[in-house]
PDB file of N, CA and C in Angstrom:
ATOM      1  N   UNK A   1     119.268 118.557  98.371  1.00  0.00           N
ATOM      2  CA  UNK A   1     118.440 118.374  97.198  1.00  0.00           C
ATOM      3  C   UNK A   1     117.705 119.686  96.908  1.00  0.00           C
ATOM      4  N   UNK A   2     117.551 120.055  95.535  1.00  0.00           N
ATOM      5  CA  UNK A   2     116.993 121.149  95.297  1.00  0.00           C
ATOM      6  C   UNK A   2     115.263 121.050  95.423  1.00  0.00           C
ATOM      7  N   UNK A   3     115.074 122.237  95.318  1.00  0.00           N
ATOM      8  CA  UNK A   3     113.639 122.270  95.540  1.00  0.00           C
ATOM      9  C   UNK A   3     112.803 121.379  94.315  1.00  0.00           C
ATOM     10  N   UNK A   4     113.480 122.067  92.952  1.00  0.00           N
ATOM     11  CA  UNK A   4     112.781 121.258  91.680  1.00  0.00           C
ATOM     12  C   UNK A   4     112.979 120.227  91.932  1.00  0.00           C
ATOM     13  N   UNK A   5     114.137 119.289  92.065  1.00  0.00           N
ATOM     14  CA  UNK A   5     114.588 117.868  92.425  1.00  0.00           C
ATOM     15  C   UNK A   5     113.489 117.522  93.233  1.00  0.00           C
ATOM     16  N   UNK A   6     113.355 117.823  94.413  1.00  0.00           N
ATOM     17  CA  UNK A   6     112.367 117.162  95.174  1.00  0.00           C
ATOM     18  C   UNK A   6     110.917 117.128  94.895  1.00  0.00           C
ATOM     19  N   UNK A   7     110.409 118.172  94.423  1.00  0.00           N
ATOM     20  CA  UNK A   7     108.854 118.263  93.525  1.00  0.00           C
ATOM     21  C   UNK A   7     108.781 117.592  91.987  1.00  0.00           C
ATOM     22  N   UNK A   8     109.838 116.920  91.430  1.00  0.00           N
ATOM     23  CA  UNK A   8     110.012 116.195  90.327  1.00  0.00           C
ATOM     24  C   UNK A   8     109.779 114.965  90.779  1.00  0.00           C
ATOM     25  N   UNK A   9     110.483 114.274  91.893  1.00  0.00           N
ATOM     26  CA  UNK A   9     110.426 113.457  92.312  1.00  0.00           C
ATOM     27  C   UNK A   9     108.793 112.362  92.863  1.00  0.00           C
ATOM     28  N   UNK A  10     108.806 113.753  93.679  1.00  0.00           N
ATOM     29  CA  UNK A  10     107.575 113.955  94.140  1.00  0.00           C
ATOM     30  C   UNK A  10     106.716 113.243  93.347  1.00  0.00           C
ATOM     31  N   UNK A  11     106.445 113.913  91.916  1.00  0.00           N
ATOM     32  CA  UNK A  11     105.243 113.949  91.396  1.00  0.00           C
ATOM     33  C   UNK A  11     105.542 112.860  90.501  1.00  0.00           C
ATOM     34  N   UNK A  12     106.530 111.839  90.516  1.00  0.00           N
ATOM     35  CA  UNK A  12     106.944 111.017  89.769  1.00  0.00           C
ATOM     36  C   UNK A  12     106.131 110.172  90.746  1.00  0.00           C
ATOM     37  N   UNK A  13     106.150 109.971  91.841  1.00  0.00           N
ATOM     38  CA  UNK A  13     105.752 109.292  92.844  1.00  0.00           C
ATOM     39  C   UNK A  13     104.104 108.633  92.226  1.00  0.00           C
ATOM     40  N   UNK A  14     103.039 109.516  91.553  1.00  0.00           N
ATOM     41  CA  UNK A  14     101.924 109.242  91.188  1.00  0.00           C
ATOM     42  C   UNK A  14     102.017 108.477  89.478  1.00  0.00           C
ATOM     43  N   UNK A  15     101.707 107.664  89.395  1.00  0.00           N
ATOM     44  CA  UNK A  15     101.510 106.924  88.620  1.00  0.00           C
ATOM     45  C   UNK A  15     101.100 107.732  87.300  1.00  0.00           C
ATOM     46  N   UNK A  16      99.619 108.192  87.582  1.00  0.00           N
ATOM     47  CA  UNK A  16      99.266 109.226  86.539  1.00  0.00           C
ATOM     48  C   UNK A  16     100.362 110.008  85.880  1.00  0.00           C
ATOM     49  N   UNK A  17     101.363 111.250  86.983  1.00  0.00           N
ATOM     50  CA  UNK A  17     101.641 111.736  86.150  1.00  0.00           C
ATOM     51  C   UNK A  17     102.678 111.012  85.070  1.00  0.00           C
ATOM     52  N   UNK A  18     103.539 110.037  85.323  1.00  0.00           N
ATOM     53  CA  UNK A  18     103.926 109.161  84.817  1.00  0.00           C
ATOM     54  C   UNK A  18     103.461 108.723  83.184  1.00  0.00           C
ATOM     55  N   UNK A  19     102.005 108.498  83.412  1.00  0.00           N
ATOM     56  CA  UNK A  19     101.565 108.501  82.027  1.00  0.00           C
ATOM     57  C   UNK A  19     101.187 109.260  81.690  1.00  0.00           C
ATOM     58  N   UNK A  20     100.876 110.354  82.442  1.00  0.00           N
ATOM     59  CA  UNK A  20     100.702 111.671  81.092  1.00  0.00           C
ATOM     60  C   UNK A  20     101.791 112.258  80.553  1.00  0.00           C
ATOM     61  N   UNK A  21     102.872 111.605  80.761  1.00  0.00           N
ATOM     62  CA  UNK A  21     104.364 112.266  80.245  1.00  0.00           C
ATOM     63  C   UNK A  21     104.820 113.389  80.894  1.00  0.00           C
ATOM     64  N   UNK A  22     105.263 112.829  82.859  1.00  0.00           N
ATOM     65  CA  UNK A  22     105.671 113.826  83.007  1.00  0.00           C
ATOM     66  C   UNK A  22     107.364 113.387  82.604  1.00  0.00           C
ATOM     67  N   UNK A  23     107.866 112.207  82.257  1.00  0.00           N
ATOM     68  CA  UNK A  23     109.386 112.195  82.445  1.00  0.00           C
ATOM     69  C   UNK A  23     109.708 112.383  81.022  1.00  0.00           C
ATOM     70  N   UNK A  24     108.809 112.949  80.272  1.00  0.00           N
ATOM     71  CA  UNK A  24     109.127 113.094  78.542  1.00  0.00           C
ATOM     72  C   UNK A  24     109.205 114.583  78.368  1.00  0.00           C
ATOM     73  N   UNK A  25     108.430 115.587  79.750  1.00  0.00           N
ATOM     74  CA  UNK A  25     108.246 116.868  79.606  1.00  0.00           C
ATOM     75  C   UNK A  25     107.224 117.093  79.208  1.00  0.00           C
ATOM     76  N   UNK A  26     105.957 116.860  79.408  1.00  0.00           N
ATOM     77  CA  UNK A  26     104.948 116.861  78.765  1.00  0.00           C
ATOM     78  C   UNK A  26     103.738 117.646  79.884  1.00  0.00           C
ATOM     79  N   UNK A  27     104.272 117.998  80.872  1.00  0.00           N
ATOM     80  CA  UNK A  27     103.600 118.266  81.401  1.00  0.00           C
ATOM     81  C   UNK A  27     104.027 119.730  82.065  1.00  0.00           C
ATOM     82  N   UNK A  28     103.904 121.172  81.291  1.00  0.00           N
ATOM     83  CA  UNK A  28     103.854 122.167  82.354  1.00  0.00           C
ATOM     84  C   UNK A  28     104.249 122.683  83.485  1.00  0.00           C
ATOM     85  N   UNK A  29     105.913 123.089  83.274  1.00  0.00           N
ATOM     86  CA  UNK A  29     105.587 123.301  84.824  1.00  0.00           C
ATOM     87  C   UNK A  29     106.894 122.613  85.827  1.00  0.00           C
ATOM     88  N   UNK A  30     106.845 121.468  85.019  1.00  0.00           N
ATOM     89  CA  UNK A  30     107.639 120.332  86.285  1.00  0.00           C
ATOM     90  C   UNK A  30     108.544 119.405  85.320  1.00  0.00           C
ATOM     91  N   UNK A  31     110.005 120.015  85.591  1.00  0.00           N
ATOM     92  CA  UNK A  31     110.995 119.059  84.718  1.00  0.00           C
ATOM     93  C   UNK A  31     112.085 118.454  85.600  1.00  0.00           C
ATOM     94  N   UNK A  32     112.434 117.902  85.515  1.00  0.00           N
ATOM     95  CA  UNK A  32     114.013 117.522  86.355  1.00  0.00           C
ATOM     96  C   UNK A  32     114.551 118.922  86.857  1.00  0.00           C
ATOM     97  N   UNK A  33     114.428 119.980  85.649  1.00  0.00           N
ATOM     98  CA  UNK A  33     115.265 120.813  85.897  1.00  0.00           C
ATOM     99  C   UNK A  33     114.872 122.271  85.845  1.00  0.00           C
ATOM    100  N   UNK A  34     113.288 121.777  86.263  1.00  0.00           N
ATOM    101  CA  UNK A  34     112.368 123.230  86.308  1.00  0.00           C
ATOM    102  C   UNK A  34     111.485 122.773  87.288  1.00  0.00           C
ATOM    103  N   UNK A  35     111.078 123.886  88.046  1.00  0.00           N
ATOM    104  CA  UNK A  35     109.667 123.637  88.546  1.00  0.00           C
ATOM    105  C   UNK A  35     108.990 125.445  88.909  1.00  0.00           C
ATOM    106  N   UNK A  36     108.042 125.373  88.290  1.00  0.00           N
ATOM    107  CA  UNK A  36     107.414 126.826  88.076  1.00  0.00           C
ATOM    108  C   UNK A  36     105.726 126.286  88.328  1.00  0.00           C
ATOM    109  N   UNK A  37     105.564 126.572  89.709  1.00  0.00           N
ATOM    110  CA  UNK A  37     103.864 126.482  90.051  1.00  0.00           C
ATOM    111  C   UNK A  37     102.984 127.265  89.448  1.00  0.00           C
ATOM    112  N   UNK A  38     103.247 128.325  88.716  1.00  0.00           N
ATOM    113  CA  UNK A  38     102.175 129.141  88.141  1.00  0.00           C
ATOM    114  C   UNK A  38     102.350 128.595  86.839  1.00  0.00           C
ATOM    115  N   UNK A  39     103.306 128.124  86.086  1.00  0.00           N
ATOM    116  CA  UNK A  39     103.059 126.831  84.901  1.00  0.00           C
ATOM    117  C   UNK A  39     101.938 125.999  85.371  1.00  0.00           C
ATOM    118  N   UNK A  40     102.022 125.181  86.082  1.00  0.00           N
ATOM    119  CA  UNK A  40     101.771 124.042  86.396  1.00  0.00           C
ATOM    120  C   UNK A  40     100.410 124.478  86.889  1.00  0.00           C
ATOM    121  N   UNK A  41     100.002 125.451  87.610  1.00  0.00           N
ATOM    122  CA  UNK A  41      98.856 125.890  87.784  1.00  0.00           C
ATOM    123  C   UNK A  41      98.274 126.839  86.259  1.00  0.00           C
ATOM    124  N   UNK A  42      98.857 126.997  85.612  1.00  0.00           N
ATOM    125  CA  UNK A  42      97.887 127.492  84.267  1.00  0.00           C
ATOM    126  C   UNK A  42      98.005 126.620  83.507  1.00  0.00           C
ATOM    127  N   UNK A  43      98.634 125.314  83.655  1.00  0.00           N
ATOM    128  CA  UNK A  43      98.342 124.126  82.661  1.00  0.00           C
ATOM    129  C   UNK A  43      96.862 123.843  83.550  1.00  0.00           C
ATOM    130  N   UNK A  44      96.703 123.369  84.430  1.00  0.00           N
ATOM    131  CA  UNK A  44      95.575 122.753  85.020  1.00  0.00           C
ATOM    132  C   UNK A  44      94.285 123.416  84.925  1.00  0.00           C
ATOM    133  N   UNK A  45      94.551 124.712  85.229  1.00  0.00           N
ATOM    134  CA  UNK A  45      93.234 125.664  85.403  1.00  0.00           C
ATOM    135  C   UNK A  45      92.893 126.148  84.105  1.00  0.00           C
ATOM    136  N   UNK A  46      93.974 126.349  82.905  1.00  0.00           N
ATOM    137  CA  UNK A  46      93.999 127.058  81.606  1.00  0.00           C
ATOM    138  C   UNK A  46      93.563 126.269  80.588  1.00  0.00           C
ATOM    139  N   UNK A  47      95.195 125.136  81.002  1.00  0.00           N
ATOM    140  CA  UNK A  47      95.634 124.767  79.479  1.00  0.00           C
ATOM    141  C   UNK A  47      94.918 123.522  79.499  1.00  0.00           C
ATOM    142  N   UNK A  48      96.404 122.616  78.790  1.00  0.00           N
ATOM    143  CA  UNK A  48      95.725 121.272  78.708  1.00  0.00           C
ATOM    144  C   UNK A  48      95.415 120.367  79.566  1.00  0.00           C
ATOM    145  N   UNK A  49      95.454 121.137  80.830  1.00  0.00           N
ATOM    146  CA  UNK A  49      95.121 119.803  81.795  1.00  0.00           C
ATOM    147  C   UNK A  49      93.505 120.331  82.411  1.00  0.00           C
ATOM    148  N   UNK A  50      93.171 121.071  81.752  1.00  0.00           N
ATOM    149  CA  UNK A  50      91.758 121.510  81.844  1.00  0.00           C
ATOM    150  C   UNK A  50      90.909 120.246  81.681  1.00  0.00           C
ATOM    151  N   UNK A  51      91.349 119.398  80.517  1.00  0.00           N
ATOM    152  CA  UNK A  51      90.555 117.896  80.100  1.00  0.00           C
ATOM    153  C   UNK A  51      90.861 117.017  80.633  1.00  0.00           C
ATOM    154  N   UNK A  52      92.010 117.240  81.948  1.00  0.00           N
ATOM    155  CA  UNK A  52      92.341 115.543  82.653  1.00  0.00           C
ATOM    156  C   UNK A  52      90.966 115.692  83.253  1.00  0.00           C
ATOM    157  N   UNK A  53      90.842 114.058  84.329  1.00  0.00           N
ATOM    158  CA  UNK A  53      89.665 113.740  84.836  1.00  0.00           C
ATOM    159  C   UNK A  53      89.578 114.793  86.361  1.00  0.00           C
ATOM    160  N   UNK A  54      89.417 114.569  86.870  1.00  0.00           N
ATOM    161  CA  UNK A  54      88.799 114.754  88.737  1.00  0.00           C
ATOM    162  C   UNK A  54      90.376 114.733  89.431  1.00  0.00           C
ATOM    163  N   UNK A  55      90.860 112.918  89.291  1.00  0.00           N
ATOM    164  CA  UNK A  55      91.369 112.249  90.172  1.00  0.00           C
ATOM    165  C   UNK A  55      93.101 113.254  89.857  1.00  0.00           C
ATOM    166  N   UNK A  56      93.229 112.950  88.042  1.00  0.00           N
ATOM    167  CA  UNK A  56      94.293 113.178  87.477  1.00  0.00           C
ATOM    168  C   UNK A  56      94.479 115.296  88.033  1.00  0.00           C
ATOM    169  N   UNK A  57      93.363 115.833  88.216  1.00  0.00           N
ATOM    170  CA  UNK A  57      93.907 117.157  88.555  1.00  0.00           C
ATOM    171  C   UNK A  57      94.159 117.310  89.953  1.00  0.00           C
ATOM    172  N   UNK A  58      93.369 116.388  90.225  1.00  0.00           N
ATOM    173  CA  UNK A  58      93.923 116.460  91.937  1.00  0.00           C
ATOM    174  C   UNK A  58      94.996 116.541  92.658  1.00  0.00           C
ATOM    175  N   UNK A  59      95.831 115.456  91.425  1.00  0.00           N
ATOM    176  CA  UNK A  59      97.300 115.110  91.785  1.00  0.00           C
ATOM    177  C   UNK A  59      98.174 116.532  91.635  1.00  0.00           C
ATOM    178  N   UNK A  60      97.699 117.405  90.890  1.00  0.00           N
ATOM    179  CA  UNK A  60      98.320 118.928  90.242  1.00  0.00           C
ATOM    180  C   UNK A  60      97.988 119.628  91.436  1.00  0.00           C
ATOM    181  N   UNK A  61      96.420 119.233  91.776  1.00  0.00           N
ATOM    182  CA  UNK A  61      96.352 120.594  93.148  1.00  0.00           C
ATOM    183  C   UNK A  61      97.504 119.881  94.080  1.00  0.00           C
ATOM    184  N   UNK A  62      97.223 118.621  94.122  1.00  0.00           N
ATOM    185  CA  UNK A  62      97.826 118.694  95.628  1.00  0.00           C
ATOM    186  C   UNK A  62      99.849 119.276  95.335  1.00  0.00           C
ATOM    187  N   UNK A  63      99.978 118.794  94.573  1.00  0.00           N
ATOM    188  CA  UNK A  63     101.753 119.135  94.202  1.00  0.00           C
ATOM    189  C   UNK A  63     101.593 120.787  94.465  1.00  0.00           C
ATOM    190  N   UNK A  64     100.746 121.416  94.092  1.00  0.00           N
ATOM    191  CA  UNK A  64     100.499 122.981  94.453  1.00  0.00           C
ATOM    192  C   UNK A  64     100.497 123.226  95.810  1.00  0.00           C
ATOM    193  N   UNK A  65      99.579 122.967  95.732  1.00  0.00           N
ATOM    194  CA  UNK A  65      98.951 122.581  97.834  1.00  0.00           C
ATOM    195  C   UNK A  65     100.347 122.669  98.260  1.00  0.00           C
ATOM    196  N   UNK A  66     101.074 121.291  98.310  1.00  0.00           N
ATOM    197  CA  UNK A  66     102.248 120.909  99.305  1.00  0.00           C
ATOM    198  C   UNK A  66     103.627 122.081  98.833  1.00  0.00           C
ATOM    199  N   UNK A  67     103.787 122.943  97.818  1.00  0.00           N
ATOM    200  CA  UNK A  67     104.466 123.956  97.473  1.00  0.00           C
ATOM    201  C   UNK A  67     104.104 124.852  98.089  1.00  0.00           C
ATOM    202  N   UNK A  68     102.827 124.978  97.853  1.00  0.00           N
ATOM    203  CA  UNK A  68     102.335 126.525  98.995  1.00  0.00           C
ATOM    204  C   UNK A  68     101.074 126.578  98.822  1.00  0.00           C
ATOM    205  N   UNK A  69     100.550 125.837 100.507  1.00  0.00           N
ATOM    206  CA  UNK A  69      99.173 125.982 100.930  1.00  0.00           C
ATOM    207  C   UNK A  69      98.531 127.151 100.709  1.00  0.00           C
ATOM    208  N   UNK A  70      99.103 128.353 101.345  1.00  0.00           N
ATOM    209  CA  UNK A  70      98.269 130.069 100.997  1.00  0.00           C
ATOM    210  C   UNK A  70      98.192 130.378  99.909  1.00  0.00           C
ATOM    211  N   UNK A  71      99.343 130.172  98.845  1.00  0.00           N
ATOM    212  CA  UNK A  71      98.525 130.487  97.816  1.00  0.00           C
ATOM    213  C   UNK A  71      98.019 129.435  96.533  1.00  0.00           C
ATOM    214  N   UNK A  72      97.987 127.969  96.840  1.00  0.00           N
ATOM    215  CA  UNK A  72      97.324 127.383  95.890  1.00  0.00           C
ATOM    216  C   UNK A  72      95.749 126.083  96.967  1.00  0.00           C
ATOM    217  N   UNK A  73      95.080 126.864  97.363  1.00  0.00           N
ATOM    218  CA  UNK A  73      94.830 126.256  98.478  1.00  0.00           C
ATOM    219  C   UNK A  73      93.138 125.575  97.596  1.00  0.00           C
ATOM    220  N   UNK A  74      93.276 125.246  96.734  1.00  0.00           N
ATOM    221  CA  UNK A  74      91.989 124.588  96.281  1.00  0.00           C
ATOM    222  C   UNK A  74      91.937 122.818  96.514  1.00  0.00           C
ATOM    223  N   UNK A  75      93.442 122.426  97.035  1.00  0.00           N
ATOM    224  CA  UNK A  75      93.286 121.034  96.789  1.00  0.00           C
ATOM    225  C   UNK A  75      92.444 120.594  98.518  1.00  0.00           C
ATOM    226  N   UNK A  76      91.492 119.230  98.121  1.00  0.00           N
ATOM    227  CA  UNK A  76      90.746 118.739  99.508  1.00  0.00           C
ATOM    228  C   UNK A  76      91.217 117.572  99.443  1.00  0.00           C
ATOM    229  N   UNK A  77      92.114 117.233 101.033  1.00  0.00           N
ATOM    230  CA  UNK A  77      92.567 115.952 100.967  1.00  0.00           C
ATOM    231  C   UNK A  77      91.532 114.846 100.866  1.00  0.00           C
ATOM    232  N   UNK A  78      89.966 115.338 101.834  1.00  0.00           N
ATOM    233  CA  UNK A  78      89.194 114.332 101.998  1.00  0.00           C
ATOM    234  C   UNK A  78      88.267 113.846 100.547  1.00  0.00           C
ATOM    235  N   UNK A  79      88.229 114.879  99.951  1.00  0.00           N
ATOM    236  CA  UNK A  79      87.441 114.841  98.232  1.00  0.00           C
ATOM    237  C   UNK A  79      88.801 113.898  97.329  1.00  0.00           C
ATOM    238  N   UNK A  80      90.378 114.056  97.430  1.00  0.00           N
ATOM    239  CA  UNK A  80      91.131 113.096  96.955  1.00  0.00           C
ATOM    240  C   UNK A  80      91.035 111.676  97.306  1.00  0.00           C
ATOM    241  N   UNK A  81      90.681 111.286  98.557  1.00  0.00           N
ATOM    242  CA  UNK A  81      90.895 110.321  99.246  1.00  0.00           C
ATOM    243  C   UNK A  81      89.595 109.409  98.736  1.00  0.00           C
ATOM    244  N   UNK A  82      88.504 110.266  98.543  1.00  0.00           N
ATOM    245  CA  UNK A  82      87.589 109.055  97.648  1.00  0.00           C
ATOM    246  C   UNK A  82      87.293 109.573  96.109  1.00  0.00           C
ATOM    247  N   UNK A  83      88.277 109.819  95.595  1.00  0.00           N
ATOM    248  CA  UNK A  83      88.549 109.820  94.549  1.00  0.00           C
ATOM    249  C   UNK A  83      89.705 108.807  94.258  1.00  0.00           C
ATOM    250  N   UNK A  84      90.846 108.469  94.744  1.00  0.00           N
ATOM    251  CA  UNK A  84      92.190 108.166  93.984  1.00  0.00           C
ATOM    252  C   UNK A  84      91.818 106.680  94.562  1.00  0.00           C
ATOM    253  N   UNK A  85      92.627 106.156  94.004  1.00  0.00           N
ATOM    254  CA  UNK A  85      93.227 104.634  94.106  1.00  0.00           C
ATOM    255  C   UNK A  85      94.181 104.464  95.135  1.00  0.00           C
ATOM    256  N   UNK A  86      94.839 103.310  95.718  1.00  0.00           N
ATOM    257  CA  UNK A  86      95.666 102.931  96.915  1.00  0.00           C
ATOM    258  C   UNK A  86      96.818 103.780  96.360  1.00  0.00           C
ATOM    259  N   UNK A  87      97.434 103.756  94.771  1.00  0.00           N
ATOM    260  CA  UNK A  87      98.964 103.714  94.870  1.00  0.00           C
ATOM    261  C   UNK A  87      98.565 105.522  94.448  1.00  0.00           C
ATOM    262  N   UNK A  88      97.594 106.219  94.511  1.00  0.00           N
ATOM    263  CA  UNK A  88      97.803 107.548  94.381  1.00  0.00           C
ATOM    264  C   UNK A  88      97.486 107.809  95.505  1.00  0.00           C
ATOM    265  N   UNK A  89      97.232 107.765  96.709  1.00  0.00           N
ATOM    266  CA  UNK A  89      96.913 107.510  98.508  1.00  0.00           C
ATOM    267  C   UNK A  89      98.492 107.383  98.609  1.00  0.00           C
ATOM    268  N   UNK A  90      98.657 106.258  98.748  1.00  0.00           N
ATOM    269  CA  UNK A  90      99.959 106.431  98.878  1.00  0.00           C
ATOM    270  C   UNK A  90     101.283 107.264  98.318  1.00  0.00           C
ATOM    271  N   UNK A  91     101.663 107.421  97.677  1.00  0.00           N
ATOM    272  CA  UNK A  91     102.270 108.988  96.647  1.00  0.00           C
ATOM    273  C   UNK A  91     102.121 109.902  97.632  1.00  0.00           C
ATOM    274  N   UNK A  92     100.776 110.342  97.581  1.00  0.00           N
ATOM    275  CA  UNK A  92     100.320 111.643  98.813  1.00  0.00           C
ATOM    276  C   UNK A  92     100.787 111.568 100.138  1.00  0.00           C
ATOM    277  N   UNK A  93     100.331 110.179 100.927  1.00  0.00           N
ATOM    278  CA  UNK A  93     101.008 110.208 101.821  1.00  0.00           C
ATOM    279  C   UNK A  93     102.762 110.291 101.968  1.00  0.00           C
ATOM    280  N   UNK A  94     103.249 109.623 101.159  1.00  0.00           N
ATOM    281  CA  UNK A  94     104.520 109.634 101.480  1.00  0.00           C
ATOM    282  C   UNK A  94     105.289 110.968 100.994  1.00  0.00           C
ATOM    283  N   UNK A  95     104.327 111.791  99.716  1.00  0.00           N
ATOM    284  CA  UNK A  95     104.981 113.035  99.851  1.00  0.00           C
ATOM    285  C   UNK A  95     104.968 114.136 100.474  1.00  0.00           C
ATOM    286  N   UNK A  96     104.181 113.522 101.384  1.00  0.00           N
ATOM    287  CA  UNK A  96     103.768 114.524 102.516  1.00  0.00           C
ATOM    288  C   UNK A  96     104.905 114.062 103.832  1.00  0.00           C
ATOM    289  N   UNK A  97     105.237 112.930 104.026  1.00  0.00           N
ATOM    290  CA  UNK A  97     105.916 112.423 104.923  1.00  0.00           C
ATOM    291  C   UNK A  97     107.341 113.287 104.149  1.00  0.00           C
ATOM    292  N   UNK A  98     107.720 113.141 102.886  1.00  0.00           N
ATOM    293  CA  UNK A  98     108.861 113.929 102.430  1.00  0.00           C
ATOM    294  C   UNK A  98     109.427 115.322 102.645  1.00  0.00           C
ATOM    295  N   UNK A  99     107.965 116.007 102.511  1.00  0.00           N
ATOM    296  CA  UNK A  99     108.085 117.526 102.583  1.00  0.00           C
ATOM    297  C   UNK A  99     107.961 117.574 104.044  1.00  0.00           C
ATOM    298  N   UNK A 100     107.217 117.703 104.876  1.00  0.00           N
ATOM    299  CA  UNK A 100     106.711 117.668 106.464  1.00  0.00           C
ATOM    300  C   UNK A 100     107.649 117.296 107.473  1.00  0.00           C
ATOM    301  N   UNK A 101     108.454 116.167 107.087  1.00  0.00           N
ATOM    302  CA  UNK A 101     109.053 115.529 107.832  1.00  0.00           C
ATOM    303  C   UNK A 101     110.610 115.535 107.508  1.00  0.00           C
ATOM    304  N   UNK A 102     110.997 116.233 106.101  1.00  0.00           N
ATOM    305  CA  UNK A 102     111.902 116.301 106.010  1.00  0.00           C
ATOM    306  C   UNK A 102     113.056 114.973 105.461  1.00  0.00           C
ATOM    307  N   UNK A 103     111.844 113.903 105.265  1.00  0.00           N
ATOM    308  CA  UNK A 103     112.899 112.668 104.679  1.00  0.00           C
ATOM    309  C   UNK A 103     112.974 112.725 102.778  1.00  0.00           C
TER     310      UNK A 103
END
């Protein structure tokens, strides 16, 4: 599986991005058939995801985070964890079990 494949996937995993249109392309960064972290990090920090909430950018750091800790290292698992809901907890965990573990 390719790298984009698996960080598409990934981030399909969170509900949010889901409705902010990530499977319409709507989101910067992250397509089936792209994935460019410095998109995806100047949508969040720049562009339009400057106006998502707390919870909804979190989900952006952490997809950064789990691409590359050294250089996108602003996401805090413990500041997500009482922020998000069960099924965005879960997402995280299991895309961490994906990348980490190799399933």
């Amino acid at each position: 599986m390719t790298l984009t494949k698996r960080f598409y996937e990934i981030a399909c995993m969170f509900p949010v991005m889901n409705y902010k249109g990530l499977q319409q392309g709507d989101i910067p960064g992250i397509r089936k058939d792209h994935f460019c972290a410095d998109d995806l990090a100047g949508f969040v920090y720049e562009g339009g995801g400057k106006a998502w909430s707390t919870g909804e950018k979190l989900v952006i750091e952490f997809l950064l985070n789990l691409y590359n800790p050294g250089a996108f290292d602003r996401f805090n698992l413990g500041f997500a964890m009482n922020v998000w809901d069960a099924s965005h907890m879960s997402a995280c965990f299991k895309a961490m079990a994906r990348i980490y573990n190799g399933e």
